[in-house]
N, C-alpha and C. Protein backbone atom coordinates (compact mmCIF):
# COMPACT_ATOMS: atom_id res chain seq x y z
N UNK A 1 -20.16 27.48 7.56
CA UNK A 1 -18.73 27.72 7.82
C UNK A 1 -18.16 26.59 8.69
N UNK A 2 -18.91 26.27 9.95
CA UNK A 2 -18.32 25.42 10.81
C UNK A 2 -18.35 23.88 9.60
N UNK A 3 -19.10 23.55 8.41
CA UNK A 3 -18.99 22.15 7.70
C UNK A 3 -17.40 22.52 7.37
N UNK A 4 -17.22 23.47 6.64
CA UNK A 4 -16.16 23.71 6.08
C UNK A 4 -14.88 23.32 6.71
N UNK A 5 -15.12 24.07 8.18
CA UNK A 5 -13.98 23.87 9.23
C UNK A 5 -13.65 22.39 9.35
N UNK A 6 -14.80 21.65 9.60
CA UNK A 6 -14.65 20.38 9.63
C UNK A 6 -14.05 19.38 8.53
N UNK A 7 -14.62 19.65 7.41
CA UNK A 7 -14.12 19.18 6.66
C UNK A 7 -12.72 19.39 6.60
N UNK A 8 -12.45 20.63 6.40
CA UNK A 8 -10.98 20.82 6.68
C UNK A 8 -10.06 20.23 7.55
N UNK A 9 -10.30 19.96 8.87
CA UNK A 9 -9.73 19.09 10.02
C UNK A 9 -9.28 17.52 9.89
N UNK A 10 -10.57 17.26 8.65
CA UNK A 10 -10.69 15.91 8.28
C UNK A 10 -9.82 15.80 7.44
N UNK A 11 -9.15 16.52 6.11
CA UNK A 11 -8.10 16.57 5.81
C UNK A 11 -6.75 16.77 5.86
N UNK A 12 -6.66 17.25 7.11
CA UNK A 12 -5.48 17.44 7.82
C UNK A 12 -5.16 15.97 8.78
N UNK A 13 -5.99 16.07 9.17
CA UNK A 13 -5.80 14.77 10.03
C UNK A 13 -5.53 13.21 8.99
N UNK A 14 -6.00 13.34 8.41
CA UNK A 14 -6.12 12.11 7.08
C UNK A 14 -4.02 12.13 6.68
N UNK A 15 -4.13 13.30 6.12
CA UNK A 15 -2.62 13.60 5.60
C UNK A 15 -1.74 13.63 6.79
N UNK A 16 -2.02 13.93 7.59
CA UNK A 16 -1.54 13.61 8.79
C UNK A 16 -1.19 12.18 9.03
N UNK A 17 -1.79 11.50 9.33
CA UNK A 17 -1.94 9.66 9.36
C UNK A 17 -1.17 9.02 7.99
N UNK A 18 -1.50 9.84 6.79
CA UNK A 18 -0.86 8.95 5.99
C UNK A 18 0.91 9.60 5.67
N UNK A 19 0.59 10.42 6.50
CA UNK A 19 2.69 10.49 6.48
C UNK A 19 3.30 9.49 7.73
N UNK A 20 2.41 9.55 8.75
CA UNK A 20 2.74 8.93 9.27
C UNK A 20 3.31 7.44 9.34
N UNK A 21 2.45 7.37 8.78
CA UNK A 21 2.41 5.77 8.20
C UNK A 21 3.75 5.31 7.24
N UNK A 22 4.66 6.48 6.52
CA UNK A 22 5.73 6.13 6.54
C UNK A 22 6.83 6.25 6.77
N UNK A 23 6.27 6.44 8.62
CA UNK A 23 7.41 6.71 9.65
C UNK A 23 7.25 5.48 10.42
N UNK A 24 5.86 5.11 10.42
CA UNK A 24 5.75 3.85 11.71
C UNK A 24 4.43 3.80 11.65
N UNK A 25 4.03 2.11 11.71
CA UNK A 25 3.53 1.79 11.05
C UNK A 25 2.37 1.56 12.31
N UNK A 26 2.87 1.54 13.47
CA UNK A 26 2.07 1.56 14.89
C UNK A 26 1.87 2.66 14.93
N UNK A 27 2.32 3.52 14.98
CA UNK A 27 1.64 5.17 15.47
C UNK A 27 0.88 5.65 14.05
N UNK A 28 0.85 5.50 12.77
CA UNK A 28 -0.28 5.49 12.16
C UNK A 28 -1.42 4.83 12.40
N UNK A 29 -1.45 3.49 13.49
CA UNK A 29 -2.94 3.16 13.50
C UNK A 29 -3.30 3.63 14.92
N UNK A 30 -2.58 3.72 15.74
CA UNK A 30 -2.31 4.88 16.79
C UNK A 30 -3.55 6.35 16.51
N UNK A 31 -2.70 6.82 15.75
CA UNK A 31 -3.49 7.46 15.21
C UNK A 31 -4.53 7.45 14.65
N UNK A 32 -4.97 6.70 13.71
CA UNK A 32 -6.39 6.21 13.01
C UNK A 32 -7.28 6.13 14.00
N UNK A 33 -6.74 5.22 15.33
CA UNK A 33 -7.62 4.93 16.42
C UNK A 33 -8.41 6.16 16.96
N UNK A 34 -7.68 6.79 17.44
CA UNK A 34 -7.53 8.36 17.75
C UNK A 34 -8.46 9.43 17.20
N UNK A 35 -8.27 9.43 16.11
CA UNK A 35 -9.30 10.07 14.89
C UNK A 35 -10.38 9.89 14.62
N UNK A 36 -10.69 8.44 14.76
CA UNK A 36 -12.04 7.53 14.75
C UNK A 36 -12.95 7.85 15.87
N UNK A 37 -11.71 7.97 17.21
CA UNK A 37 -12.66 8.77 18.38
C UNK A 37 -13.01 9.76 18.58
N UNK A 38 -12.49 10.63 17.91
CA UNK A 38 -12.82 12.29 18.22
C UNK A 38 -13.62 12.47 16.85
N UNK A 39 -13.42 11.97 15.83
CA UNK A 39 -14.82 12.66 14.78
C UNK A 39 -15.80 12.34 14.92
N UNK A 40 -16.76 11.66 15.75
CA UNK A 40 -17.95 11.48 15.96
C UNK A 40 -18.24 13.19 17.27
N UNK A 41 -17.38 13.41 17.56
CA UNK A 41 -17.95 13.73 18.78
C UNK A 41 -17.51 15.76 18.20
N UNK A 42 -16.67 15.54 16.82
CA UNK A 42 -16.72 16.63 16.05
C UNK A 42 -17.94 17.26 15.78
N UNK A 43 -18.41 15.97 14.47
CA UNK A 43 -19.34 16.30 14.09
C UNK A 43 -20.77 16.17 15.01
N UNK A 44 -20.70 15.97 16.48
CA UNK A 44 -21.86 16.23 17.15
C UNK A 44 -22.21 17.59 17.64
N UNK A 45 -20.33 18.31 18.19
CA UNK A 45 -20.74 19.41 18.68
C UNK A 45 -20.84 20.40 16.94
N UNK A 46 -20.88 20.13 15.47
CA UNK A 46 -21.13 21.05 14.64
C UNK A 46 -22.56 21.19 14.45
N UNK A 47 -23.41 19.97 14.89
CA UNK A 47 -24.72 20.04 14.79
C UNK A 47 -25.13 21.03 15.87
């Protein structure tokens, strides 16, 4: 259940970033940055 959750998060966040991206083109990598840091540390506490 918790892969699922995750996975799920990962798609939200993804679609998330790519609307962003055509609002502004800095706070989409803003974001990317952002995302890049917290999914490692997702998928550590699912293990």
């Amino acid at each position: 259940a918790e892969v699922w959750l995750l996975f799920a998060a990962v798609i939200a966040l993804y679609s998330g970033f790519r609307l962003a991206k055509h609002y502004d083109q800095r706070l989409q990598h803003l974001e990317s940055v952002q995302i890049l840091q917290v999914l490692p540390q997702l998928s550590v506490r699912s293990d």
